[in-house]
Protein backbone atom coordinates (compact mmCIF):
# COMPACT_ATOMS: atom_id res chain seq x y z
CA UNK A 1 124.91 124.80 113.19
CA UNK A 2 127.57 124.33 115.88
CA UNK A 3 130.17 127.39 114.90
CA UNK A 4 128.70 129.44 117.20
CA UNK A 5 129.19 127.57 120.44
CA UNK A 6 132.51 128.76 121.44
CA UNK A 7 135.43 127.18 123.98
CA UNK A 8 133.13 127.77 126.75
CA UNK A 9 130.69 125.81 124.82
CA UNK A 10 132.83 123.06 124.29
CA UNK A 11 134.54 122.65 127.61
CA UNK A 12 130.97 122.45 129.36
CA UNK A 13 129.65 119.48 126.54
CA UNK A 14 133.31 117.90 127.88
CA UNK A 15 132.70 118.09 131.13
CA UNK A 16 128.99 116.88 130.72
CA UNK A 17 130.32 113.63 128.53
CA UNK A 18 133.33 113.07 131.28
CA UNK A 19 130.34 112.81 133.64
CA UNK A 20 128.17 110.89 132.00
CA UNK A 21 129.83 107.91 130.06
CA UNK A 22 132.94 108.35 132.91
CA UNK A 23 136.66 108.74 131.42
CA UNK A 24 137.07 104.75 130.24
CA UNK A 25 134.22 105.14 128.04
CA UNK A 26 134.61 108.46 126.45
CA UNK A 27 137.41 107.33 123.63
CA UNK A 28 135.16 104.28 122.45
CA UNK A 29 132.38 106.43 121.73
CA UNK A 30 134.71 108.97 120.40
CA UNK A 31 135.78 105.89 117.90
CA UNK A 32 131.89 104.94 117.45
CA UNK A 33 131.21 108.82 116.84
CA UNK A 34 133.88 109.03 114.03
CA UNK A 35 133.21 105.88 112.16
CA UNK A 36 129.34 107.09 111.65
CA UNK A 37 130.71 110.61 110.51
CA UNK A 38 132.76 108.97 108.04
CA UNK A 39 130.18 106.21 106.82
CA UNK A 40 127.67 109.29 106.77
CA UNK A 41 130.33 111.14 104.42
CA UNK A 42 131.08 108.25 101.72
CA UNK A 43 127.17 107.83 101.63
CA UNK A 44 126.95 111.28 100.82
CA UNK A 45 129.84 111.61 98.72
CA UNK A 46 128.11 108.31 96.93
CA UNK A 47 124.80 109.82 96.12
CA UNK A 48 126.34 112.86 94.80
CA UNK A 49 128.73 111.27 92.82
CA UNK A 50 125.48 108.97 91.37
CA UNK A 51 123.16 112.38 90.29
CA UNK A 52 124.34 113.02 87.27
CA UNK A 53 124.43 109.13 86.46
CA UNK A 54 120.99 109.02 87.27
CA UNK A 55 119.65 112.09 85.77
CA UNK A 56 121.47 111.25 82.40
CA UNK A 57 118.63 108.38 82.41
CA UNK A 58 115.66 110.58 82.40
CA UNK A 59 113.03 110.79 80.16
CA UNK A 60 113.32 114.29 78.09
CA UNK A 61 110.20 116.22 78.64
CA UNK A 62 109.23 116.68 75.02
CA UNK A 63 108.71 112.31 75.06
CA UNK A 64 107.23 112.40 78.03
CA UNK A 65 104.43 115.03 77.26
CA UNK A 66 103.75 113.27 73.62
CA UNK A 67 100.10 112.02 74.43
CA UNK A 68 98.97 107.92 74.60
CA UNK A 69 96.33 106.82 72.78
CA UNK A 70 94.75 103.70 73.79
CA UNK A 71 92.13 103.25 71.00
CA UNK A 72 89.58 103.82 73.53
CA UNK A 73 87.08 106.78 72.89
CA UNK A 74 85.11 107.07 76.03
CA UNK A 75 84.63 105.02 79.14
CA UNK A 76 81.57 103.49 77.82
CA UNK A 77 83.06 101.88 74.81
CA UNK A 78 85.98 100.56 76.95
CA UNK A 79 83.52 98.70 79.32
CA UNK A 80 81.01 97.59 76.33
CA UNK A 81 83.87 96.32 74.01
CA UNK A 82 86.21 94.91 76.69
């Protein structure tokens, strides 16, 4: 997504963030900016690392195709008998 931008690229979105938050504010969002990378990282990292867990736990196919009978023969009998 951003590999193509270039050092022109990236001195201009400097420059723009040096104007807008001003120099004393540019290293806390820098801070704030990193921490959400990282916490979006070990979420990822988490759900990946929880797949196969998770799939492991999944019906097989063959059970989950296997018909249920209820006893029940049409809708009419269900409402008459019940």
């Amino acid at each position: 997504m951003f590999s193509n931008i270039g050092i022109p690229g990236v001195i201009l979105i400097v420059v723009f963030a040096l104007i807008l938050f001003g120099p004393a504010k540019l290293p806390e969002l820098g801070r704030a900016m990193g921490k959400t990378l990282k916490e979006f990282k070990s979420a990822t990292h988490e759900l990946t690392s929880e797949a196969p867990v998770t799939m492991a736990t999944v019906v097989p196919v063959e059970i989950a195709k296997t018909p249920v009978h209820s006893g029940v023969e049409t809708p009419a009998q269900d409402v008459t008998e019940g």
